[in-house]
N, C-alpha and C. Protein backbone atom coordinates (compact mmCIF):
# COMPACT_ATOMS: atom_id res chain seq x y z
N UNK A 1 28.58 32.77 25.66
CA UNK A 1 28.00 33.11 26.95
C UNK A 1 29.14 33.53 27.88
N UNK A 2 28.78 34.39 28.06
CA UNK A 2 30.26 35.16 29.80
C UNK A 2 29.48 35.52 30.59
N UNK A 3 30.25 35.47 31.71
CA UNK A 3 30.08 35.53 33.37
C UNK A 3 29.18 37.16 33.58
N UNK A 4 30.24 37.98 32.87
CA UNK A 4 29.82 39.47 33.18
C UNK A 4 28.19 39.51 32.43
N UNK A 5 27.91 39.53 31.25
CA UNK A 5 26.69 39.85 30.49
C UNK A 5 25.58 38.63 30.82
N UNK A 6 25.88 37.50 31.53
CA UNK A 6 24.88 36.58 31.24
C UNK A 6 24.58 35.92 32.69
N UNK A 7 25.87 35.54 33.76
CA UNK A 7 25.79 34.80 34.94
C UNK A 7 25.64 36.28 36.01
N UNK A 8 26.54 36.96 35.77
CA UNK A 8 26.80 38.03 36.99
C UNK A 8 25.20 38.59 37.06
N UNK A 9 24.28 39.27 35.95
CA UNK A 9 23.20 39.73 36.23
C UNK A 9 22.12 38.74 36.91
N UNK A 10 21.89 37.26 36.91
CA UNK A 10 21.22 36.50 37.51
C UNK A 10 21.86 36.29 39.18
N UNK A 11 22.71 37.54 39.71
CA UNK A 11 22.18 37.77 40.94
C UNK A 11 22.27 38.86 41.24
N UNK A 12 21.17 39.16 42.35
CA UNK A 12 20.67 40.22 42.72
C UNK A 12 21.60 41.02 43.70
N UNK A 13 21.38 42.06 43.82
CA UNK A 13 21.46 42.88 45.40
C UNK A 13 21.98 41.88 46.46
N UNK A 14 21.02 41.79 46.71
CA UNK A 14 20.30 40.84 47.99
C UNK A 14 21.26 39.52 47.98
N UNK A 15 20.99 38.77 47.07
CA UNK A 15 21.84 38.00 46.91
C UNK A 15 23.79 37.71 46.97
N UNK A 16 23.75 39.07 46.25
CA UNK A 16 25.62 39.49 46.33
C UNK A 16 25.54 39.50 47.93
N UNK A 17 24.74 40.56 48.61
CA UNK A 17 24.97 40.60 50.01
C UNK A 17 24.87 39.98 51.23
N UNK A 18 23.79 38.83 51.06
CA UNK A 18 23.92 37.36 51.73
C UNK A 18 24.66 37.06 51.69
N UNK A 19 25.83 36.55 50.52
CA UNK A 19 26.89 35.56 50.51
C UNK A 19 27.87 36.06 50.51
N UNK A 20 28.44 37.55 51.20
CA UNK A 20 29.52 38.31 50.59
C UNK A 20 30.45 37.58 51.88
N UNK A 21 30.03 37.37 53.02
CA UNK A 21 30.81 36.79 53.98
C UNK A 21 31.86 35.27 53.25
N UNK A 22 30.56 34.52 52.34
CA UNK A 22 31.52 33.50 52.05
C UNK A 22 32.64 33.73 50.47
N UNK A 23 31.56 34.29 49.66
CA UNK A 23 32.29 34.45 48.45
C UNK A 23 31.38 35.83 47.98
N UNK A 24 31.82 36.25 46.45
CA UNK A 24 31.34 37.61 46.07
C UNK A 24 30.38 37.11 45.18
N UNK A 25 29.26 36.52 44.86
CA UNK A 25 28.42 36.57 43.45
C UNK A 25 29.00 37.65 42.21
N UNK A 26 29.67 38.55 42.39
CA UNK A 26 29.71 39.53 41.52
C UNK A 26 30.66 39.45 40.97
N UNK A 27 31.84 38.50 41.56
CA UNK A 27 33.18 38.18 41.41
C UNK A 27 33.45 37.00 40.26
N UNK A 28 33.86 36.72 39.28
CA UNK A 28 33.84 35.75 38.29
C UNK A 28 34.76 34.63 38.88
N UNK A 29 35.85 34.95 39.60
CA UNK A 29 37.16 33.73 40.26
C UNK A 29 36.14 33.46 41.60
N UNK A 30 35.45 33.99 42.15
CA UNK A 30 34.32 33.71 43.19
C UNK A 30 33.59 32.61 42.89
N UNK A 31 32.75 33.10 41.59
CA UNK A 31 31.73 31.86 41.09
C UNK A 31 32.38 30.86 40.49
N UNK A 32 32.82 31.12 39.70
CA UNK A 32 33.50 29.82 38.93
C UNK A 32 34.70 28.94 40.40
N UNK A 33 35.48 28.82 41.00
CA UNK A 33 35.39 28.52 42.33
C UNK A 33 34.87 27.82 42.96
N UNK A 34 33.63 28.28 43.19
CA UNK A 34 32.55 27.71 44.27
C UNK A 34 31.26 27.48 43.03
N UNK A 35 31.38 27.47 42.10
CA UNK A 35 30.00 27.07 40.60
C UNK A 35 29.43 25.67 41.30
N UNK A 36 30.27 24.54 41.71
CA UNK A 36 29.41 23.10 42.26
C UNK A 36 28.65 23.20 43.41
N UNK A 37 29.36 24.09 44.33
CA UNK A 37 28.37 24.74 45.69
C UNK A 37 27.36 25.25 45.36
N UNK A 38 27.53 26.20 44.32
CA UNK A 38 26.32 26.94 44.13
C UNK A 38 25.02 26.96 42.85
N UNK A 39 25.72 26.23 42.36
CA UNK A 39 24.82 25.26 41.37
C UNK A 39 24.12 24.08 42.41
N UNK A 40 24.10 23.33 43.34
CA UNK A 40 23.89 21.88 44.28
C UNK A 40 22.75 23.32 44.91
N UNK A 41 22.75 23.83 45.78
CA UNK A 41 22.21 24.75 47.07
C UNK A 41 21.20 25.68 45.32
N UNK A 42 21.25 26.14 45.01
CA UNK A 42 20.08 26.78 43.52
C UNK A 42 19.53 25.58 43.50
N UNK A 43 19.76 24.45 43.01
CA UNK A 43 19.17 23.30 42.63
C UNK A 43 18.21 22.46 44.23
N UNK A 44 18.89 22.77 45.06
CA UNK A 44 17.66 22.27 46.60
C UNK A 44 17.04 23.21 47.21
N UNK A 45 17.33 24.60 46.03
CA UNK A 45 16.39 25.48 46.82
C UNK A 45 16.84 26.20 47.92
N UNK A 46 18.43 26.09 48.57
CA UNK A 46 18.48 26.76 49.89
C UNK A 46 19.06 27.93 49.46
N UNK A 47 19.10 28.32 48.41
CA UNK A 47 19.70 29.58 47.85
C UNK A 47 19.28 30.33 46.38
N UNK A 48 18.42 31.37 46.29
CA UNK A 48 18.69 32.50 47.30
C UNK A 48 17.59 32.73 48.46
N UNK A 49 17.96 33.46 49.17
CA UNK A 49 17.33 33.11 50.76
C UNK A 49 16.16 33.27 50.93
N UNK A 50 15.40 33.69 50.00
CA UNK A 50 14.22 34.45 49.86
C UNK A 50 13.25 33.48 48.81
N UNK A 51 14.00 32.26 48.18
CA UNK A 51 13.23 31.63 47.42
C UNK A 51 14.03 30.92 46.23
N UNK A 52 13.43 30.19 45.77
CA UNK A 52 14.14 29.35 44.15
C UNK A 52 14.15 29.68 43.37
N UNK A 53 15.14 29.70 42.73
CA UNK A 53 15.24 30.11 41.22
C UNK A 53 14.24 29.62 40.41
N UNK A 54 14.17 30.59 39.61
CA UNK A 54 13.45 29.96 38.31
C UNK A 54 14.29 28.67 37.32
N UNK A 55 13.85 28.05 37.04
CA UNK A 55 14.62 26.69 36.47
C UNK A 55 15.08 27.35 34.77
N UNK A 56 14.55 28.49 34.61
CA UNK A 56 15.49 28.92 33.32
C UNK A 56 16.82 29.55 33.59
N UNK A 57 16.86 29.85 34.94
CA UNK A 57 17.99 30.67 35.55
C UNK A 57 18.69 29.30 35.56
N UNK A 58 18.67 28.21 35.94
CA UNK A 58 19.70 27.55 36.71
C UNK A 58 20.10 26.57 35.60
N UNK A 59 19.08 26.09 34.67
CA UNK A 59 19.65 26.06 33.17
C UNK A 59 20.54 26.98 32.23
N UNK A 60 20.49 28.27 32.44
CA UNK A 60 21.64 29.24 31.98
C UNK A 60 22.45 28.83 33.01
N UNK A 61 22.56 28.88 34.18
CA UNK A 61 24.40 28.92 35.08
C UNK A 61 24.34 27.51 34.65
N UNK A 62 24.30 26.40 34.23
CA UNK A 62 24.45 25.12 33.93
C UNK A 62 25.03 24.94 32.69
N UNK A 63 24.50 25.78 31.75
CA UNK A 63 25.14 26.08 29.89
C UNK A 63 26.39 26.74 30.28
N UNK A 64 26.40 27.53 30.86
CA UNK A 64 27.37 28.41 31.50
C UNK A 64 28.72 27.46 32.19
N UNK A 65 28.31 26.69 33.01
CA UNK A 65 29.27 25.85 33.41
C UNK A 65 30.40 24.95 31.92
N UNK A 66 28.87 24.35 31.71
CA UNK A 66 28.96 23.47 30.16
C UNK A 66 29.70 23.96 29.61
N UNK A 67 29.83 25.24 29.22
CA UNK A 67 30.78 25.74 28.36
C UNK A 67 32.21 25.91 28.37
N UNK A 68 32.49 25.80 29.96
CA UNK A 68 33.78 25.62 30.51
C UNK A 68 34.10 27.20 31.62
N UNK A 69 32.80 27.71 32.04
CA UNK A 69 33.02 28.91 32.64
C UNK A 69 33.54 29.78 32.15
N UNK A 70 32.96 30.39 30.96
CA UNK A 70 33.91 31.64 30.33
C UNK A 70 34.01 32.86 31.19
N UNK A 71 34.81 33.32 30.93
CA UNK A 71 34.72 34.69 31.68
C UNK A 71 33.74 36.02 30.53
């Protein structure tokens, strides 16, 4: 599992551009970085701004973590 083919496409547009002030979604040293911020805020729902993930999404960035954040 890598960042580019598997984490980077589970965010959107919309999403890269909400958070570009704090970090890049699109950026792999971005997510992996800030992965406990943004794994905690997916998981209570305050992100993305428009609604909750689907719980298969946040189980992939979670395997994803698990794995040790590949690039």
């Amino acid at each position: 599992m890598g960042f580019e083919t598997d984490i980077q496409p589970l965010f959107r547009d919309l999403d890269r551009n909400y958070m570009i002030f704090i970090f890049d979604l699109w950026s792999y040293g971005d997510v992996k970085e800030n992965v406990s911020e943004i794994l905690a805020r997916l998981e209570d729902g305050s992100m993305p701004c428009d609604g909750p993930w689907e719980s298969d999404k946040i189980e992939k960035l979670k395997a994803w973590i698990n794995a040790g954040c590949e690039p």
